[in-house]
PDB file of N, CA and C in Angstrom:
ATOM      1  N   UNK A   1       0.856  -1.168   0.000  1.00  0.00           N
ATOM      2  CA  UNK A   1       0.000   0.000   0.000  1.00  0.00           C
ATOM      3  C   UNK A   1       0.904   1.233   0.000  1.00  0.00           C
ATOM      4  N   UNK A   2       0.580   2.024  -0.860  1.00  0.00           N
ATOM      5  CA  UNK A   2       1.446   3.186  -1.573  1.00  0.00           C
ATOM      6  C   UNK A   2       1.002   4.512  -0.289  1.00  0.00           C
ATOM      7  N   UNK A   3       1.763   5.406   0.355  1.00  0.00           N
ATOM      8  CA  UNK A   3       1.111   6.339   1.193  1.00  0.00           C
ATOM      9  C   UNK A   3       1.867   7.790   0.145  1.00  0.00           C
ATOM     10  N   UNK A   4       0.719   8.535   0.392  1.00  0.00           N
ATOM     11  CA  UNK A   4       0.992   9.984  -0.767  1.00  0.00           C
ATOM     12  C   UNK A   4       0.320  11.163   0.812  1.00  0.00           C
ATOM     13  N   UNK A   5       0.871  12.170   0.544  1.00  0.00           N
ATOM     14  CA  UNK A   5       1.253  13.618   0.894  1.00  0.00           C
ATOM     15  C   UNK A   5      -0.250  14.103   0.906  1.00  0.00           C
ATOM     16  N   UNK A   6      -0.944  14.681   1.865  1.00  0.00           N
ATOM     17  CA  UNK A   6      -2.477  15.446   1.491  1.00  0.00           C
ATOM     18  C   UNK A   6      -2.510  16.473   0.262  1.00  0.00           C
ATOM     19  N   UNK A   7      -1.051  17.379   0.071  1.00  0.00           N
ATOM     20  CA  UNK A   7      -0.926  17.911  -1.197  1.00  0.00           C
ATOM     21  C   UNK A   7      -0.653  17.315  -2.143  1.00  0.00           C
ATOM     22  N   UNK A   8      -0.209  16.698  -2.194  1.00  0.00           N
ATOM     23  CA  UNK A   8       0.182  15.316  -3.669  1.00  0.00           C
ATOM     24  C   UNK A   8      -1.138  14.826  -3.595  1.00  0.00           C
ATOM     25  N   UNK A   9      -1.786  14.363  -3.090  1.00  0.00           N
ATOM     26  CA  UNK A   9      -3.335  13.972  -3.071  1.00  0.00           C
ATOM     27  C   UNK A   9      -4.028  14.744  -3.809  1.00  0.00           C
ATOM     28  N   UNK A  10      -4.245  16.166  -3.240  1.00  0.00           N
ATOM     29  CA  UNK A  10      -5.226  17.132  -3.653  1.00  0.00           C
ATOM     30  C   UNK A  10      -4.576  17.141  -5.299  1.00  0.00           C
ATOM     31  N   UNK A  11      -3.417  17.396  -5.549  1.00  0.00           N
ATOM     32  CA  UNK A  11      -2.687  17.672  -6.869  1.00  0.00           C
ATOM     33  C   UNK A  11      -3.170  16.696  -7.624  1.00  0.00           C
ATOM     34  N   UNK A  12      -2.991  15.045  -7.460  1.00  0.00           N
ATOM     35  CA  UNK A  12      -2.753  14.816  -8.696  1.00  0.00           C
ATOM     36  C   UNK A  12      -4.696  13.708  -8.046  1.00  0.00           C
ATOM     37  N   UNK A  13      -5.465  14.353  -7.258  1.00  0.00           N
ATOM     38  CA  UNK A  13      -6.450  13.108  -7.196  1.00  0.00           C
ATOM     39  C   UNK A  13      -6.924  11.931  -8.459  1.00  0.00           C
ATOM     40  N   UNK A  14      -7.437  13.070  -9.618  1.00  0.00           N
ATOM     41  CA  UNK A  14      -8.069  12.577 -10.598  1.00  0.00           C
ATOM     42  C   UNK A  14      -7.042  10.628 -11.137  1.00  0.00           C
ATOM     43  N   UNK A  15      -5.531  11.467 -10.785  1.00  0.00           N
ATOM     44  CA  UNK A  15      -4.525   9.710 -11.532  1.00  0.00           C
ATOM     45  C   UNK A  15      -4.455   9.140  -9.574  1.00  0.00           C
ATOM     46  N   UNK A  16      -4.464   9.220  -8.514  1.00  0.00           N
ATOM     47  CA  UNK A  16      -4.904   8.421  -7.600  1.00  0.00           C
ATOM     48  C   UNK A  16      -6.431   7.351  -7.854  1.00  0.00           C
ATOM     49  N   UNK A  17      -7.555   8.112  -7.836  1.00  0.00           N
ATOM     50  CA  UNK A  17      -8.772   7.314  -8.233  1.00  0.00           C
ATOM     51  C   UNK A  17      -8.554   6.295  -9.506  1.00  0.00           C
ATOM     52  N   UNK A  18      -7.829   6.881 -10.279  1.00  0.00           N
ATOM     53  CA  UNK A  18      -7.657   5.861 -12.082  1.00  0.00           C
ATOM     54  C   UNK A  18      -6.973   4.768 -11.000  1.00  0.00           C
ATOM     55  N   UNK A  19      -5.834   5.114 -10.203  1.00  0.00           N
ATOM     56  CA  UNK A  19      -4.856   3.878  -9.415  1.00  0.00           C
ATOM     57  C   UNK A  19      -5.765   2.863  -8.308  1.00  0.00           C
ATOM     58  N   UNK A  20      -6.742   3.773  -7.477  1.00  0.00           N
ATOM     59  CA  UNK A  20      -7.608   3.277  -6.773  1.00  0.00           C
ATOM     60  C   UNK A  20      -8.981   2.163  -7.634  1.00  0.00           C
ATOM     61  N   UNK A  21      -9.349   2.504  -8.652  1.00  0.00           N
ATOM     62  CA  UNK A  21     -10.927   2.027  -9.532  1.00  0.00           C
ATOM     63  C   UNK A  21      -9.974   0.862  -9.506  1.00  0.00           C
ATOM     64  N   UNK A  22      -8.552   0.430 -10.135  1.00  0.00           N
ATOM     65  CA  UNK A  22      -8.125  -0.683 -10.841  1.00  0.00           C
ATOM     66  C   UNK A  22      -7.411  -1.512  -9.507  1.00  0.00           C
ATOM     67  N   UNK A  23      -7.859  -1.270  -7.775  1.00  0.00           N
ATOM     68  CA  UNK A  23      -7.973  -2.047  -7.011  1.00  0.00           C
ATOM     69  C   UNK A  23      -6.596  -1.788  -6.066  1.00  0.00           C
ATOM     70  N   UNK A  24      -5.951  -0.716  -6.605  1.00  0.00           N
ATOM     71  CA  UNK A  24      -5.322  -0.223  -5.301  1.00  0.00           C
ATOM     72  C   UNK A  24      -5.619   0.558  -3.999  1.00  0.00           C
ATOM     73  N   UNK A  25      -5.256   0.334  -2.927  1.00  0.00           N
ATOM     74  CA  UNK A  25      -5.227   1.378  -1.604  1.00  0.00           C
ATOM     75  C   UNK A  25      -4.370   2.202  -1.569  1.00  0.00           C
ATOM     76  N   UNK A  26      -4.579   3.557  -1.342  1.00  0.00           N
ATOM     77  CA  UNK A  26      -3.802   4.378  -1.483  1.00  0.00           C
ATOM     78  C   UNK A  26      -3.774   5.205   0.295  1.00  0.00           C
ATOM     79  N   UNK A  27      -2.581   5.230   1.257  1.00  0.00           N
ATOM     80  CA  UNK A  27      -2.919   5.872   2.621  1.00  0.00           C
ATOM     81  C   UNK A  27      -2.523   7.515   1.926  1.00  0.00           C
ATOM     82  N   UNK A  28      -3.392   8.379   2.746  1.00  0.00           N
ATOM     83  CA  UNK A  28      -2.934   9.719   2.457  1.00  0.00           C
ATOM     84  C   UNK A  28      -2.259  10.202   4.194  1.00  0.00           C
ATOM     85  N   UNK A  29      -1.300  10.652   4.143  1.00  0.00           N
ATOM     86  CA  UNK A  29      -1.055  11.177   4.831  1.00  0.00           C
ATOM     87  C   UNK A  29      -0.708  12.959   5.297  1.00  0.00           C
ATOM     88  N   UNK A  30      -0.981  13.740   6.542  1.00  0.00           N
ATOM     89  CA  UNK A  30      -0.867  14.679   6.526  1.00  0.00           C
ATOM     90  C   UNK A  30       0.460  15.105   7.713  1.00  0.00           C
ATOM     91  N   UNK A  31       1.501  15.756   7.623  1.00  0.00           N
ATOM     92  CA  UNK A  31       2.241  15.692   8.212  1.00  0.00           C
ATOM     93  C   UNK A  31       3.342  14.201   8.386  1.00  0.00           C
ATOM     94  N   UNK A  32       2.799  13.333   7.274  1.00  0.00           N
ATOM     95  CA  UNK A  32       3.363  12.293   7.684  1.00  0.00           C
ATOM     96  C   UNK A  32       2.778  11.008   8.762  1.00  0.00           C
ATOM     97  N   UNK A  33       1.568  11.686   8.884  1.00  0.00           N
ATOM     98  CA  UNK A  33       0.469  11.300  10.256  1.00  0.00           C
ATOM     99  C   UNK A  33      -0.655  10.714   8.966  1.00  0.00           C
ATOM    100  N   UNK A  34      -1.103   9.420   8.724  1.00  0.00           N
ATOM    101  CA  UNK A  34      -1.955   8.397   8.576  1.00  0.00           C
ATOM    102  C   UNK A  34      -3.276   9.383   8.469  1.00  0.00           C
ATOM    103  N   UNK A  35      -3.922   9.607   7.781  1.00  0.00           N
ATOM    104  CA  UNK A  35      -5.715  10.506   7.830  1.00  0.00           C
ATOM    105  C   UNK A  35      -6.724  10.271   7.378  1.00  0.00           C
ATOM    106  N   UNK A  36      -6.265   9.242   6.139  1.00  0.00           N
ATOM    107  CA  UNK A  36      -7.367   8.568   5.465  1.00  0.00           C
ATOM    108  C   UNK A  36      -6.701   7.651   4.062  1.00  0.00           C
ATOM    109  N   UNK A  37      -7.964   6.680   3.951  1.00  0.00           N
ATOM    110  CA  UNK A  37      -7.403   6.057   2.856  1.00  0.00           C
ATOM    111  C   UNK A  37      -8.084   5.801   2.058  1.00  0.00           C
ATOM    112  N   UNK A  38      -7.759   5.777   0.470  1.00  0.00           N
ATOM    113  CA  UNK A  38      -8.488   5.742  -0.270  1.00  0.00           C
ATOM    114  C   UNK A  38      -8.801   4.300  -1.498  1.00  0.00           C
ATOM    115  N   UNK A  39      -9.365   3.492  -1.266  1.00  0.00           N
ATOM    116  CA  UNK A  39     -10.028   2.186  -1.574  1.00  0.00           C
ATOM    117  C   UNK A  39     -10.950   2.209  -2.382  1.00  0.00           C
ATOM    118  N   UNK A  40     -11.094   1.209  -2.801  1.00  0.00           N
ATOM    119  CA  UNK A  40     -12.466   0.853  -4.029  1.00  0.00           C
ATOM    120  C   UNK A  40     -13.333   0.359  -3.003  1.00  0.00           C
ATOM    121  N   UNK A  41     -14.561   0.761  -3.140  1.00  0.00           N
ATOM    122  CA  UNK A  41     -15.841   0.687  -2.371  1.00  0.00           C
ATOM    123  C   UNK A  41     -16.134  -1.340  -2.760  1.00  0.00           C
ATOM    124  N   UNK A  42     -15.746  -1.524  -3.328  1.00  0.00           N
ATOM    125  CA  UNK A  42     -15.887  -3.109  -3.444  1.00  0.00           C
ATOM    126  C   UNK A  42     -15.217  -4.071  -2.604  1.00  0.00           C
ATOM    127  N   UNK A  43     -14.449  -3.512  -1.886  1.00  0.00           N
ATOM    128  CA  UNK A  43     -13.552  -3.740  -0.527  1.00  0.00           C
ATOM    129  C   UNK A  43     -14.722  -3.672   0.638  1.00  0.00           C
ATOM    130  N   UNK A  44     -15.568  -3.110   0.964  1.00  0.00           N
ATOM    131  CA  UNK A  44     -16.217  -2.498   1.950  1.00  0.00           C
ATOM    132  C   UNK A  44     -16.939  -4.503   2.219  1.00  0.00           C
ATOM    133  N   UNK A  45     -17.021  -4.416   3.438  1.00  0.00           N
ATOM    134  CA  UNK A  45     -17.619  -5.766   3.706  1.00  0.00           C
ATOM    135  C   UNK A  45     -18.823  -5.794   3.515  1.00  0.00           C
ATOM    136  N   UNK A  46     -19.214  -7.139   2.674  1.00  0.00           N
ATOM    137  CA  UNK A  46     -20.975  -6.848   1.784  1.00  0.00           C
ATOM    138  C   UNK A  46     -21.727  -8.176   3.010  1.00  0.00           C
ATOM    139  N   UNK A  47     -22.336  -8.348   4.303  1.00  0.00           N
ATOM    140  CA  UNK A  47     -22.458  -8.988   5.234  1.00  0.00           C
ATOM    141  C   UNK A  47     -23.959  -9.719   4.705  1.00  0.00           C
ATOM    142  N   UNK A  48     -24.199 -10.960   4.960  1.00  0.00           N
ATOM    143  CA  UNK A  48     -25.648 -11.925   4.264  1.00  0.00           C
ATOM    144  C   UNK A  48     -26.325 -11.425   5.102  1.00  0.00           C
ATOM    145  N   UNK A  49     -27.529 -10.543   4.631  1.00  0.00           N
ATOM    146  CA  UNK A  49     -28.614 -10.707   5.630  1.00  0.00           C
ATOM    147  C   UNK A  49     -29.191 -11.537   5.969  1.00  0.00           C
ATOM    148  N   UNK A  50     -28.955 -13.003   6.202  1.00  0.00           N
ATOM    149  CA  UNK A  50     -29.494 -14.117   6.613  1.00  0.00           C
ATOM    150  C   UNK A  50     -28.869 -14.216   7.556  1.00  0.00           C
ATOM    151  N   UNK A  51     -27.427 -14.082   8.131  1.00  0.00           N
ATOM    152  CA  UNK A  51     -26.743 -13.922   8.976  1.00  0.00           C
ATOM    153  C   UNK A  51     -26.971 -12.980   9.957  1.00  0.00           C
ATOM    154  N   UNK A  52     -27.071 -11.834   9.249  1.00  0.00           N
ATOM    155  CA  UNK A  52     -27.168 -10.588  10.328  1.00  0.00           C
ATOM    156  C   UNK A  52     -28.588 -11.103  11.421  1.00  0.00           C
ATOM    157  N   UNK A  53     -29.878 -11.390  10.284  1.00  0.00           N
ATOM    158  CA  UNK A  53     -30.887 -12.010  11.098  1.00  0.00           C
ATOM    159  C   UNK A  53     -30.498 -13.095  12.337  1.00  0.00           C
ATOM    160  N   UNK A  54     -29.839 -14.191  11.992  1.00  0.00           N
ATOM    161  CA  UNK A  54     -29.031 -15.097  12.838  1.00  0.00           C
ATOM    162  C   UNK A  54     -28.790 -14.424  13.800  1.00  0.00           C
ATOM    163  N   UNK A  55     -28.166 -13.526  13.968  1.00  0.00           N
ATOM    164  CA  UNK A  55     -27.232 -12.713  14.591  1.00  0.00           C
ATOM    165  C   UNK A  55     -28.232 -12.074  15.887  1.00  0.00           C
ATOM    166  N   UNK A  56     -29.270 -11.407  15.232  1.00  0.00           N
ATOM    167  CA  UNK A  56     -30.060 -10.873  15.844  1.00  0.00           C
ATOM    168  C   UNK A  56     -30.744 -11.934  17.072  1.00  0.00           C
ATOM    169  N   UNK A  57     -31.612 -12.787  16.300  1.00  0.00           N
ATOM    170  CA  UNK A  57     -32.103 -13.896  16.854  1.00  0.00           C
ATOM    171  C   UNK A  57     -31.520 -14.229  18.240  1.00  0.00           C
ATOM    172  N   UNK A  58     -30.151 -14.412  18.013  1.00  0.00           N
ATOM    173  CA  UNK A  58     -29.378 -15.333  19.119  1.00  0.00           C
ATOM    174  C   UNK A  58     -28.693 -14.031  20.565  1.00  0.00           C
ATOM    175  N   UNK A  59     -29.061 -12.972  19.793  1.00  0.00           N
ATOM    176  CA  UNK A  59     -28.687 -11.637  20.781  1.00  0.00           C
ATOM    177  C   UNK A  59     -30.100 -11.598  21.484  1.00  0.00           C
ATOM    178  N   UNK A  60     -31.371 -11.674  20.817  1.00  0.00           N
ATOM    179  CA  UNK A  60     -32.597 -11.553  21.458  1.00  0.00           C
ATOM    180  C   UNK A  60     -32.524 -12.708  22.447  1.00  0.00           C
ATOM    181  N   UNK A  61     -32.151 -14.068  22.235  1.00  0.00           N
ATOM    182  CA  UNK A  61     -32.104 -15.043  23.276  1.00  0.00           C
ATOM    183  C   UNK A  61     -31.656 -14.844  24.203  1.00  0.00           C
ATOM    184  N   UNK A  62     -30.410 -14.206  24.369  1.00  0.00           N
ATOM    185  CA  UNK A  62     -29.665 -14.162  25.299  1.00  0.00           C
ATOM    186  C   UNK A  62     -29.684 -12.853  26.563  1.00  0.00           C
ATOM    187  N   UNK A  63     -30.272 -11.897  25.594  1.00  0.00           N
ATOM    188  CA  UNK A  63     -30.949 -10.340  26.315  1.00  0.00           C
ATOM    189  C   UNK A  63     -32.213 -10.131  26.366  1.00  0.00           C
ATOM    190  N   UNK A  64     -32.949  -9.811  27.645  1.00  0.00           N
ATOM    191  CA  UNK A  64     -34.201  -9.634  27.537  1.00  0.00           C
ATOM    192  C   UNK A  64     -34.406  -8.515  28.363  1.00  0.00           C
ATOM    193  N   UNK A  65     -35.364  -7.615  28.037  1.00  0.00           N
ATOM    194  CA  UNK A  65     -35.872  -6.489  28.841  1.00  0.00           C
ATOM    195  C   UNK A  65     -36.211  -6.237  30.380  1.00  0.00           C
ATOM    196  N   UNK A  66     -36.768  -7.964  30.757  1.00  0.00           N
ATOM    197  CA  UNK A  66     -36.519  -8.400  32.327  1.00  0.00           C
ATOM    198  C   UNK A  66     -38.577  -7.447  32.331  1.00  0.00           C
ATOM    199  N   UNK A  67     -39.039  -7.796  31.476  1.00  0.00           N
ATOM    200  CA  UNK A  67     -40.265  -7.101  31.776  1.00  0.00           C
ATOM    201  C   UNK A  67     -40.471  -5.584  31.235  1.00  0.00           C
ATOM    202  N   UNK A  68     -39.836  -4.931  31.145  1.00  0.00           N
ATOM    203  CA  UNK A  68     -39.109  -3.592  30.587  1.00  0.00           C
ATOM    204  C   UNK A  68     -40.084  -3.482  29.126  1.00  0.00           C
ATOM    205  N   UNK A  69     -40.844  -2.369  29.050  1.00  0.00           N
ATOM    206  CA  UNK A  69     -41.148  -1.638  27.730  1.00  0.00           C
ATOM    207  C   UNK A  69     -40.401  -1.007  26.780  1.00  0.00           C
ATOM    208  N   UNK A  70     -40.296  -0.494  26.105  1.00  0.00           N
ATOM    209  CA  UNK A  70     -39.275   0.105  25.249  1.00  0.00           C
ATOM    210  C   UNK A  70     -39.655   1.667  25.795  1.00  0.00           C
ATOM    211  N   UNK A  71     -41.248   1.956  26.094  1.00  0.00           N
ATOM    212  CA  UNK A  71     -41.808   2.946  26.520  1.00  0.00           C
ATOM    213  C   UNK A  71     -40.981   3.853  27.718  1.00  0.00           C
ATOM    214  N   UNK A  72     -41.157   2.954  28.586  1.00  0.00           N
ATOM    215  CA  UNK A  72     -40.588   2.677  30.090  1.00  0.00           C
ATOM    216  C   UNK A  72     -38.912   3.253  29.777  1.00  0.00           C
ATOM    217  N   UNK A  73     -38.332   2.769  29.017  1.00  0.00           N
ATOM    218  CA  UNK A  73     -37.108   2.639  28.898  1.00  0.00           C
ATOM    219  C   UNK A  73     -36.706   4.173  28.230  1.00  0.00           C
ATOM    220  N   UNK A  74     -37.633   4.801  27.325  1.00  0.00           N
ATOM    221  CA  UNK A  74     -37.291   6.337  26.729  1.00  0.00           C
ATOM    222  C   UNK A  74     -37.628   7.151  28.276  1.00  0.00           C
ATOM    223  N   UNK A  75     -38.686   6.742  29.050  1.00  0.00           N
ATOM    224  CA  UNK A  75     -39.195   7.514  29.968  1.00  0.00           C
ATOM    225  C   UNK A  75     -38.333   7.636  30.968  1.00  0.00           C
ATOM    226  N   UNK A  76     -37.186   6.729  31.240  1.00  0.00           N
ATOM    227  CA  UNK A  76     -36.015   6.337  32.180  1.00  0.00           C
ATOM    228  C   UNK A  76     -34.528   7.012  31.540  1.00  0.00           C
ATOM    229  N   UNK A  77     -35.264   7.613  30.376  1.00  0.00           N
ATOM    230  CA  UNK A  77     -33.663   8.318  29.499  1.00  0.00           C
ATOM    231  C   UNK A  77     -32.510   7.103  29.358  1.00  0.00           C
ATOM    232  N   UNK A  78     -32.886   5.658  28.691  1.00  0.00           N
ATOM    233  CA  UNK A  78     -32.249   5.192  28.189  1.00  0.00           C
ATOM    234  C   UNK A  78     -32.332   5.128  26.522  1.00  0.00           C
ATOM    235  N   UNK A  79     -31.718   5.222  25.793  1.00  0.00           N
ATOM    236  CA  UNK A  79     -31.474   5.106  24.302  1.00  0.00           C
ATOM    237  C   UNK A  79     -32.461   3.824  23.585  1.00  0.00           C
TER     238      UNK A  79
END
């Protein structure tokens, strides 16, 4: 993974993205300090919603309100 300058960034973005679309990561750095990086969105983790459901399911088993409304629970200033 190639790291480029926030001004070398801003300068040459348009040939970074051509380098990024064809599946490189590019770190930008500012001061030499890590700030962001720039990736192909096809990288981003694509998660099965059949899973996530799973997921849910087995969190509802295991946590329960203990009797608790959701009502109750805004009225108590919890989230």
């Amino acid at each position: 993974m190639e790291t480029v300058g926030a001004y070398e960034a801003k300068t040459h973005l348009p040939k970074l993205l051509e380098r990024v679309i064809k599946g490189e990561r590019i770190i930008i750095t500012k001061h030499g300090v890590p700030v962001a990086v720039l990736q192909p969105p096809s990288s981003l983790r694509k998660t099965d919603p059949g899973k996530v459901i799973d997921q849910l399911r087995k969190f509802r088993e295991k946590n329960c309100l203990k009797g608790l409304s959701i009502k109750e629970m805004i009225e108590q200033g919890r989230p």
